[in-house]
PDB file of N, CA and C in Angstrom:
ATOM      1  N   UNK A   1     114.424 -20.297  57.998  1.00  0.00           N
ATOM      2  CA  UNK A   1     113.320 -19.412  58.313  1.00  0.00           C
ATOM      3  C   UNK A   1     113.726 -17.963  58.007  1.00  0.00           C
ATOM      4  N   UNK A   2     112.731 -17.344  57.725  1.00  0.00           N
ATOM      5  CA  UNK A   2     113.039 -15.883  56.869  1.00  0.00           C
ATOM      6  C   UNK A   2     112.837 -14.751  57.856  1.00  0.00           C
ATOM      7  N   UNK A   3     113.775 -13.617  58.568  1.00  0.00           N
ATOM      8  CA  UNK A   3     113.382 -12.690  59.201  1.00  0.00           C
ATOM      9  C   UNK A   3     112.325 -11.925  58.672  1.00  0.00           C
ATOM     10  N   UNK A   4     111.393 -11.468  59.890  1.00  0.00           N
ATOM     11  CA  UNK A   4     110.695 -10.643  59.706  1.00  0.00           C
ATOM     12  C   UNK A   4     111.211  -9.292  58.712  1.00  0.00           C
ATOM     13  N   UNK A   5     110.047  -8.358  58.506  1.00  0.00           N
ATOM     14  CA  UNK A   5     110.381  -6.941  58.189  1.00  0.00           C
ATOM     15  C   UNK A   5     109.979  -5.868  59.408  1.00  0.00           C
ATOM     16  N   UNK A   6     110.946  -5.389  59.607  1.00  0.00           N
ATOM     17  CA  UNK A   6     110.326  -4.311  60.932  1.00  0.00           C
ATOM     18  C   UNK A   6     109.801  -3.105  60.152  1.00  0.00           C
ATOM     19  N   UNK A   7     108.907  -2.414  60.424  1.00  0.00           N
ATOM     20  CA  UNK A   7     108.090  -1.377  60.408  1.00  0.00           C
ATOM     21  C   UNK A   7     108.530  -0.051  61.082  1.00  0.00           C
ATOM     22  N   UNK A   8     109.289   0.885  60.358  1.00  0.00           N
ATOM     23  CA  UNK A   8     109.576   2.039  61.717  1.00  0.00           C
ATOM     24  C   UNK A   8     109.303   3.079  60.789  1.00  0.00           C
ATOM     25  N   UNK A   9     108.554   4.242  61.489  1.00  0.00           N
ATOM     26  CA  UNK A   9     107.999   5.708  61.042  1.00  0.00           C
ATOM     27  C   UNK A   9     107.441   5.469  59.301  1.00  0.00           C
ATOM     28  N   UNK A  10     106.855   4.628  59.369  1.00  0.00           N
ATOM     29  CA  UNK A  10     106.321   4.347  57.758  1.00  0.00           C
ATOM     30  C   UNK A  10     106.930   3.960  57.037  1.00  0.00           C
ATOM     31  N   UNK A  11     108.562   3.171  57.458  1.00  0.00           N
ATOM     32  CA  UNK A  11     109.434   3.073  56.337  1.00  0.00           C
ATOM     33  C   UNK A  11     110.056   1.476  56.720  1.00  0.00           C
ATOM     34  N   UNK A  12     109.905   0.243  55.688  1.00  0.00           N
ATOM     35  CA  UNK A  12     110.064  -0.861  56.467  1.00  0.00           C
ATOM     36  C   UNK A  12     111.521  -0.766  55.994  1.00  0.00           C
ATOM     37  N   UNK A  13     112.329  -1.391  56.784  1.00  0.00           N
ATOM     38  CA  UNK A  13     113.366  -2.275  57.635  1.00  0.00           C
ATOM     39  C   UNK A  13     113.855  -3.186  57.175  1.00  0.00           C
ATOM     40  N   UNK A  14     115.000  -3.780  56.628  1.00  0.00           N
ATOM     41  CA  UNK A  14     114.762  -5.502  56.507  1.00  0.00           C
ATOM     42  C   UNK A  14     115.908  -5.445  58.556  1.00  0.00           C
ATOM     43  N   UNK A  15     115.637  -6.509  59.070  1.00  0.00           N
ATOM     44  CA  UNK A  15     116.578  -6.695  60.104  1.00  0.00           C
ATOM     45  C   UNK A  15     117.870  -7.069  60.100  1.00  0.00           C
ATOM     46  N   UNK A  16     118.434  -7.752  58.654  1.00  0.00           N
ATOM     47  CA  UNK A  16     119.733  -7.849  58.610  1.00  0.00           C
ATOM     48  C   UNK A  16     119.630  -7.596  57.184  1.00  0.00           C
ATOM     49  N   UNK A  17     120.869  -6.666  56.990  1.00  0.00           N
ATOM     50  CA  UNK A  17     121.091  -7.182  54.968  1.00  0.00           C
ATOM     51  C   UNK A  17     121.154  -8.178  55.123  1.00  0.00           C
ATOM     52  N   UNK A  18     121.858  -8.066  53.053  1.00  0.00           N
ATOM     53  CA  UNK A  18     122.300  -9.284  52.908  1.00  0.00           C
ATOM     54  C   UNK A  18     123.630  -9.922  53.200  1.00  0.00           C
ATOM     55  N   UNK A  19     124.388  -9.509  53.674  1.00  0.00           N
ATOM     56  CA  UNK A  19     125.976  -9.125  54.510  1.00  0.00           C
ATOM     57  C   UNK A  19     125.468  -9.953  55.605  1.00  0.00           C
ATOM     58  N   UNK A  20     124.795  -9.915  56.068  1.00  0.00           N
ATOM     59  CA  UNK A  20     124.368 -10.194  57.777  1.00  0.00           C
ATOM     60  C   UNK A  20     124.433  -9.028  58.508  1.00  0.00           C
ATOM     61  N   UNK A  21     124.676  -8.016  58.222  1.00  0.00           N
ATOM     62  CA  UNK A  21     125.192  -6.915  58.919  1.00  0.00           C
ATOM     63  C   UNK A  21     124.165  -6.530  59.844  1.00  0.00           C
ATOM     64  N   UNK A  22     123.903  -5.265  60.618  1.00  0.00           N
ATOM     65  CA  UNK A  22     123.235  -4.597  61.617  1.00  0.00           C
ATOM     66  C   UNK A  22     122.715  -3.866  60.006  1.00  0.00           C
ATOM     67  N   UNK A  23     120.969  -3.573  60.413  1.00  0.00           N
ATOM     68  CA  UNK A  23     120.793  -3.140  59.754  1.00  0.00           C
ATOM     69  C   UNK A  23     120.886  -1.727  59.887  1.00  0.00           C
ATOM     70  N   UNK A  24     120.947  -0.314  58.530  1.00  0.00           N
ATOM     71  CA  UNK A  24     121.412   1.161  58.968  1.00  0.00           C
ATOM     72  C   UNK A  24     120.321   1.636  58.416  1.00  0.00           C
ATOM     73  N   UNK A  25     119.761   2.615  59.198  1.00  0.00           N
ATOM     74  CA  UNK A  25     118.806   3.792  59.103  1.00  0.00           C
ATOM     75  C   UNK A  25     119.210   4.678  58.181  1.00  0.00           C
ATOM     76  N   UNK A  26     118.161   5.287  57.431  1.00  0.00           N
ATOM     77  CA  UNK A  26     118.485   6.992  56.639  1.00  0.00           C
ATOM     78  C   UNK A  26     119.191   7.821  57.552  1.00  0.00           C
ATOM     79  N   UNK A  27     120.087   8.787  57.389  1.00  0.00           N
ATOM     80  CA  UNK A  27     120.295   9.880  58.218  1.00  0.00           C
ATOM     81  C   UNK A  27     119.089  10.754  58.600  1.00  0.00           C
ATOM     82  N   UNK A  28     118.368  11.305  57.878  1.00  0.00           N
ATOM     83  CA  UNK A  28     117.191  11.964  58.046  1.00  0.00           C
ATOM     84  C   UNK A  28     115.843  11.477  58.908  1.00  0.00           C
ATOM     85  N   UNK A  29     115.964  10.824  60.069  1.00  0.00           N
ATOM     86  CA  UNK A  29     115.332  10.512  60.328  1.00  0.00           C
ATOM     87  C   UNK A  29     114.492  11.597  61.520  1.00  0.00           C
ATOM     88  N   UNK A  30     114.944  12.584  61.654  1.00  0.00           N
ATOM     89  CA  UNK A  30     114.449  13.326  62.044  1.00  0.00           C
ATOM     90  C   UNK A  30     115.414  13.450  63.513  1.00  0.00           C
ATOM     91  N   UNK A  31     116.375  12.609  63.590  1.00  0.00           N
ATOM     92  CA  UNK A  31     117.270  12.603  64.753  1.00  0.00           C
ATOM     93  C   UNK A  31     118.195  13.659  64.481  1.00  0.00           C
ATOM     94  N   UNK A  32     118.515  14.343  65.885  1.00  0.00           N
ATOM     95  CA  UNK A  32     119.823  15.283  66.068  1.00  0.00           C
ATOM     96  C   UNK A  32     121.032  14.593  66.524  1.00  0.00           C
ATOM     97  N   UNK A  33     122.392  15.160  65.850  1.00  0.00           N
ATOM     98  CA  UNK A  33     123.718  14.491  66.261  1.00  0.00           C
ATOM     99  C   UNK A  33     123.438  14.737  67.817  1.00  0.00           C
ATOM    100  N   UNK A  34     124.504  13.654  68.220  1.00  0.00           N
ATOM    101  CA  UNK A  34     125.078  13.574  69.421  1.00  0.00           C
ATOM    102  C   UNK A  34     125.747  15.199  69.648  1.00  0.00           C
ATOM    103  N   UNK A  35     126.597  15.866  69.361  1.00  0.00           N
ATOM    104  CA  UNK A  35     127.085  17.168  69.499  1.00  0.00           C
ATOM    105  C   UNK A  35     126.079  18.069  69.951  1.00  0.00           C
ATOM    106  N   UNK A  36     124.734  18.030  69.145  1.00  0.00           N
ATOM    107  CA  UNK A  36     124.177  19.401  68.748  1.00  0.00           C
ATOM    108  C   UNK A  36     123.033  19.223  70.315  1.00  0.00           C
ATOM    109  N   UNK A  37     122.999  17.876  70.135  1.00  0.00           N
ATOM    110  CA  UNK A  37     122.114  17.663  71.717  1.00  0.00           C
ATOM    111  C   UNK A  37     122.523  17.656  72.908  1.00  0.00           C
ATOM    112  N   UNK A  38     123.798  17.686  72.746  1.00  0.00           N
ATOM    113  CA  UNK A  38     124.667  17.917  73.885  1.00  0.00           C
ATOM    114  C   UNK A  38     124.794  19.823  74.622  1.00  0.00           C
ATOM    115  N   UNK A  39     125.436  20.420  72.844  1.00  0.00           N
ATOM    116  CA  UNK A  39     125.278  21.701  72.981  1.00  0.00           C
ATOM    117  C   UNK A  39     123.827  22.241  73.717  1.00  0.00           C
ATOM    118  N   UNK A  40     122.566  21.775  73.050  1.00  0.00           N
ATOM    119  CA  UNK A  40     121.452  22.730  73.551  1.00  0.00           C
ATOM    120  C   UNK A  40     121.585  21.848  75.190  1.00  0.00           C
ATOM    121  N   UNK A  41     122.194  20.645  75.799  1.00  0.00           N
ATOM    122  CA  UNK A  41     121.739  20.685  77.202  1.00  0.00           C
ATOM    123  C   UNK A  41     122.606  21.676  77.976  1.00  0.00           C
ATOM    124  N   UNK A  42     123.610  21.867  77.491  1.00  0.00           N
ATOM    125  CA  UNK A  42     124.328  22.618  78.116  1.00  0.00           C
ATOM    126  C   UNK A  42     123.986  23.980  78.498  1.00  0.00           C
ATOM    127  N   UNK A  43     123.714  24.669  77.123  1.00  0.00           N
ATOM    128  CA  UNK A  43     123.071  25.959  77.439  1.00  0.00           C
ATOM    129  C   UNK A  43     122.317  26.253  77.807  1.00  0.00           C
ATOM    130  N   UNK A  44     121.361  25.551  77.987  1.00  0.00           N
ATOM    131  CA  UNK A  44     119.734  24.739  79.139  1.00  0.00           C
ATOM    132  C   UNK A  44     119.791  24.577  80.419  1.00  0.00           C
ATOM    133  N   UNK A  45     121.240  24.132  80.815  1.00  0.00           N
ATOM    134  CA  UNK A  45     121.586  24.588  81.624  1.00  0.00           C
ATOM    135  C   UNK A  45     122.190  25.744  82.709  1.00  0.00           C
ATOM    136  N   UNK A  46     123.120  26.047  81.764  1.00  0.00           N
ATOM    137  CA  UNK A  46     123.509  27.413  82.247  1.00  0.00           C
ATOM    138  C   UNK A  46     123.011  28.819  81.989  1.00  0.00           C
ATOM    139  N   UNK A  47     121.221  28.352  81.568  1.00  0.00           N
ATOM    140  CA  UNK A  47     120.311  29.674  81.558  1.00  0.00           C
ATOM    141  C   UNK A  47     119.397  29.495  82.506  1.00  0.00           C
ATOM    142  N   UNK A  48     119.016  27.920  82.971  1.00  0.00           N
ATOM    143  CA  UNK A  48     118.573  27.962  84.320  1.00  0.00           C
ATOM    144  C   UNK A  48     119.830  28.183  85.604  1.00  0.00           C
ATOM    145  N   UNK A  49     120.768  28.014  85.324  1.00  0.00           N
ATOM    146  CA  UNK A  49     121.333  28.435  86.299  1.00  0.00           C
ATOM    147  C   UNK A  49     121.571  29.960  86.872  1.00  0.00           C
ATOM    148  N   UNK A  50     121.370  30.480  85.513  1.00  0.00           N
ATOM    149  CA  UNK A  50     121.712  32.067  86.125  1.00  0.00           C
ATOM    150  C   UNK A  50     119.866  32.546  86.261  1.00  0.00           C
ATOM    151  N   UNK A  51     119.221  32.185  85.999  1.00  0.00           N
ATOM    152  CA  UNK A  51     117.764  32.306  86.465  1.00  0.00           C
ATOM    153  C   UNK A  51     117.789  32.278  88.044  1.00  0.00           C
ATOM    154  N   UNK A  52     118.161  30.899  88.380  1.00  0.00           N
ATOM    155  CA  UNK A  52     118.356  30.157  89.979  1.00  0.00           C
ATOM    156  C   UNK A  52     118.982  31.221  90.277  1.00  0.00           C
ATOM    157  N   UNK A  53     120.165  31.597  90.145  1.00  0.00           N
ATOM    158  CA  UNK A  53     121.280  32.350  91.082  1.00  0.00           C
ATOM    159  C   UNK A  53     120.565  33.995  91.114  1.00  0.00           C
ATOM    160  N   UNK A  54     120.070  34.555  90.211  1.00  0.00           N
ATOM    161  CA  UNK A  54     119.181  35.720  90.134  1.00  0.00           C
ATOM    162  C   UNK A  54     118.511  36.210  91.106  1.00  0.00           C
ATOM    163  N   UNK A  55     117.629  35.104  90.795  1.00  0.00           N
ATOM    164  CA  UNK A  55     116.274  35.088  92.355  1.00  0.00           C
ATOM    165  C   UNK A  55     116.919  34.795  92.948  1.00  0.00           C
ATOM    166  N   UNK A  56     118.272  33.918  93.630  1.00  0.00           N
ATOM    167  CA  UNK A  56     118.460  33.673  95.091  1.00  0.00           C
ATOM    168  C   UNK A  56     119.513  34.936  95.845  1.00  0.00           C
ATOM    169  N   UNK A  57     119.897  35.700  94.761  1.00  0.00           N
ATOM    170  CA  UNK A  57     120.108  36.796  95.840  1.00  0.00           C
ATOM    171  C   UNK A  57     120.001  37.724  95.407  1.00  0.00           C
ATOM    172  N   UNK A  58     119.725  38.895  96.104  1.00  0.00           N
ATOM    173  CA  UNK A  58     119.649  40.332  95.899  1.00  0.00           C
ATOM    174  C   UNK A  58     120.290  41.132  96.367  1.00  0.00           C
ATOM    175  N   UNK A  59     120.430  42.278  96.179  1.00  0.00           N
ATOM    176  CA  UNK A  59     121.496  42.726  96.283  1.00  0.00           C
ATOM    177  C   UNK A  59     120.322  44.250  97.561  1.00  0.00           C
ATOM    178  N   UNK A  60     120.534  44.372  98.482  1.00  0.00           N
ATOM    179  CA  UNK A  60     119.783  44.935  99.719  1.00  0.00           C
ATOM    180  C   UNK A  60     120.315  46.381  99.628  1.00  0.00           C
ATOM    181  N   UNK A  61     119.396  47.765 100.440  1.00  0.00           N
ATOM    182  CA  UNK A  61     119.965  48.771 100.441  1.00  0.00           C
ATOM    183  C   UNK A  61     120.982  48.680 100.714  1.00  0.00           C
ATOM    184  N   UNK A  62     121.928  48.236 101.732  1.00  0.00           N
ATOM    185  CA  UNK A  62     122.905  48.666 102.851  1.00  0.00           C
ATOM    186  C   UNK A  62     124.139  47.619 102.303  1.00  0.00           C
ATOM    187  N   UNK A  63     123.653  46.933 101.205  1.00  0.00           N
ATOM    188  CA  UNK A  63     125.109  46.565  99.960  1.00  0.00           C
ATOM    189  C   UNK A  63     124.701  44.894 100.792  1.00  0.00           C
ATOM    190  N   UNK A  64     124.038  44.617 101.612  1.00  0.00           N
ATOM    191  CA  UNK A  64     124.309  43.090 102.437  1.00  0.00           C
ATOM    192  C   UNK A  64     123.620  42.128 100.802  1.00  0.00           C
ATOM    193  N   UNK A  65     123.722  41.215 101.319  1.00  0.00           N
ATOM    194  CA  UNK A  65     123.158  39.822 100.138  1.00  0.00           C
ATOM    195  C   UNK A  65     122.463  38.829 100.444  1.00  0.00           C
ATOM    196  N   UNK A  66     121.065  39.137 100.338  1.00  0.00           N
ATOM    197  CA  UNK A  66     120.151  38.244 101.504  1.00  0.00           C
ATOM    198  C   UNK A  66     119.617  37.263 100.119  1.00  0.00           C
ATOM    199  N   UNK A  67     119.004  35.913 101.016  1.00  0.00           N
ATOM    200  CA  UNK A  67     118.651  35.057  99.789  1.00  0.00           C
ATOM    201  C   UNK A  67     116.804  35.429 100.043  1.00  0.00           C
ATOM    202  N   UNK A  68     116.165  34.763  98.810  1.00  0.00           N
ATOM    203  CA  UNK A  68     114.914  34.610  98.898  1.00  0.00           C
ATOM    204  C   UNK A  68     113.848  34.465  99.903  1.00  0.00           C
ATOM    205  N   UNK A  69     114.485  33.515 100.603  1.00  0.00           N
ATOM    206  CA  UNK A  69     113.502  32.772 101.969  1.00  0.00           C
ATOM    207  C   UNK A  69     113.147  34.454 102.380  1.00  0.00           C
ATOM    208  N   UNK A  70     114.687  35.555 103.015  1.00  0.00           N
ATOM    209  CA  UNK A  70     114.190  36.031 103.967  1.00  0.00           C
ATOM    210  C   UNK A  70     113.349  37.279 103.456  1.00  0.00           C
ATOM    211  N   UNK A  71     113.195  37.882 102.166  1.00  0.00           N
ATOM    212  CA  UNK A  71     112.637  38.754 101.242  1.00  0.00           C
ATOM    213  C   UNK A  71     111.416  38.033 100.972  1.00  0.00           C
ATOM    214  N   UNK A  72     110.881  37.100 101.178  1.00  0.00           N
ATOM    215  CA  UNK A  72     109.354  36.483 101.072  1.00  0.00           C
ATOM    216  C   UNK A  72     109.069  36.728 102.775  1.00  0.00           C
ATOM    217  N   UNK A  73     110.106  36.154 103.950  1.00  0.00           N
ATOM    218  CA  UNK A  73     109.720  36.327 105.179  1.00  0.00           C
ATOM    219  C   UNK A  73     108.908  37.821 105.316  1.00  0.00           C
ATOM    220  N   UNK A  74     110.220  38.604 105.166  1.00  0.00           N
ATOM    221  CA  UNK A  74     109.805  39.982 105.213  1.00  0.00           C
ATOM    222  C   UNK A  74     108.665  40.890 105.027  1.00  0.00           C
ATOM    223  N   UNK A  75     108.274  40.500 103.152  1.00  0.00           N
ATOM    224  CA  UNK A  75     107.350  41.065 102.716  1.00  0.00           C
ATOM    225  C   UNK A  75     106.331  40.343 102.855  1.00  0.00           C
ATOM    226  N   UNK A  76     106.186  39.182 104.048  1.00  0.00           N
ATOM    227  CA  UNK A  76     104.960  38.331 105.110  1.00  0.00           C
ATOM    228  C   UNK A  76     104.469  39.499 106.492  1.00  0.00           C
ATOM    229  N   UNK A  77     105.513  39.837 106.976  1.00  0.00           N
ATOM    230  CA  UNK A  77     105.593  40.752 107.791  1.00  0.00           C
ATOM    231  C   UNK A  77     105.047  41.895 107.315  1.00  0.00           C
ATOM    232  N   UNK A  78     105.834  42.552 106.014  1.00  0.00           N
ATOM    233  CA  UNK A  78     105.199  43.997 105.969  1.00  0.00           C
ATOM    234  C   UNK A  78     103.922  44.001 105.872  1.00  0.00           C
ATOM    235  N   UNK A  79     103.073  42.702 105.041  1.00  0.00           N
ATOM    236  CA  UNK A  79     101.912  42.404 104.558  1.00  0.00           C
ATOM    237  C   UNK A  79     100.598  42.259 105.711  1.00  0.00           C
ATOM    238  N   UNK A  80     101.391  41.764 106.987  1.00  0.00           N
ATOM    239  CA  UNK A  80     100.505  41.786 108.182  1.00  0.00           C
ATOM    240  C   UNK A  80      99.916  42.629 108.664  1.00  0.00           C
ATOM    241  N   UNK A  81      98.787  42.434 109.130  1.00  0.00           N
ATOM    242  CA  UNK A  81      97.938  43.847 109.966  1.00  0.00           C
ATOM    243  C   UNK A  81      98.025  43.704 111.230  1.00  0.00           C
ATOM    244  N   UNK A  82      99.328  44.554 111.958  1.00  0.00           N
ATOM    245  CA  UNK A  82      99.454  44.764 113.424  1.00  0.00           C
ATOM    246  C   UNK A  82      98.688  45.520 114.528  1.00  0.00           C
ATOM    247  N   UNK A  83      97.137  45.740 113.430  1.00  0.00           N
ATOM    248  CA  UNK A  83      96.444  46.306 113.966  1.00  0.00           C
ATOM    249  C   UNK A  83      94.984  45.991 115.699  1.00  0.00           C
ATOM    250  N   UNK A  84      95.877  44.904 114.739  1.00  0.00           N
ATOM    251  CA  UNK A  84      94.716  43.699 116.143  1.00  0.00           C
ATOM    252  C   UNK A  84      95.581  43.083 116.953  1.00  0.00           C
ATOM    253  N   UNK A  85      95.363  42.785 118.113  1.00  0.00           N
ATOM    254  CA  UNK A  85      96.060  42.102 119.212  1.00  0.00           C
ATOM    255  C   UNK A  85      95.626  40.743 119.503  1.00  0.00           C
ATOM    256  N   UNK A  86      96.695  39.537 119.069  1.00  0.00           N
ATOM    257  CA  UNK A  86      96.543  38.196 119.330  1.00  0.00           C
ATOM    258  C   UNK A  86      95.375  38.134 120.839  1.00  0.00           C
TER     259      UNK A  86
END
């Protein structure tokens, strides 16, 4: 019995040579090396990381190093109108 032909991105396939072998793809298939996809996660990473670390602290008049939470608390507070009594 005769293997099929596989069909991939418009370009058929046989499933084994004639070797028996695994069959091999063009290089060009529009795939990136292993290296180069590695490189961009990395630096993907360590540009959200200094994003993250940015916003989570600031640097306060009085030199202290407060995180986010309490600079949203705060400017909840300044934002309030203490003008009315619960």
């Amino acid at each position: 019995m005769k293997r099929k032909e596989k069909k991939e991105n418009g370009v058929k396939f046989p499933r084994r040579d004639e070797l028996g072998t695994e069959r091999t793809f063009p290089p060009s298939l529009g795939t990136k090396s292993k290296r180069e996809r590695e490189e961009k996660r990395k630096t993907e990473k360590k540009r959200k990381r200094r994003r993250v670390e940015g916003r989570r602290e600031k640097e306060n008049v009085d030199g202290k190093v407060r995180g986010l939470k309490e600079d949203r608390e705060k400017e909840r507070l300044a934002r309030k109108d203490f003008s009315k009594d619960p």
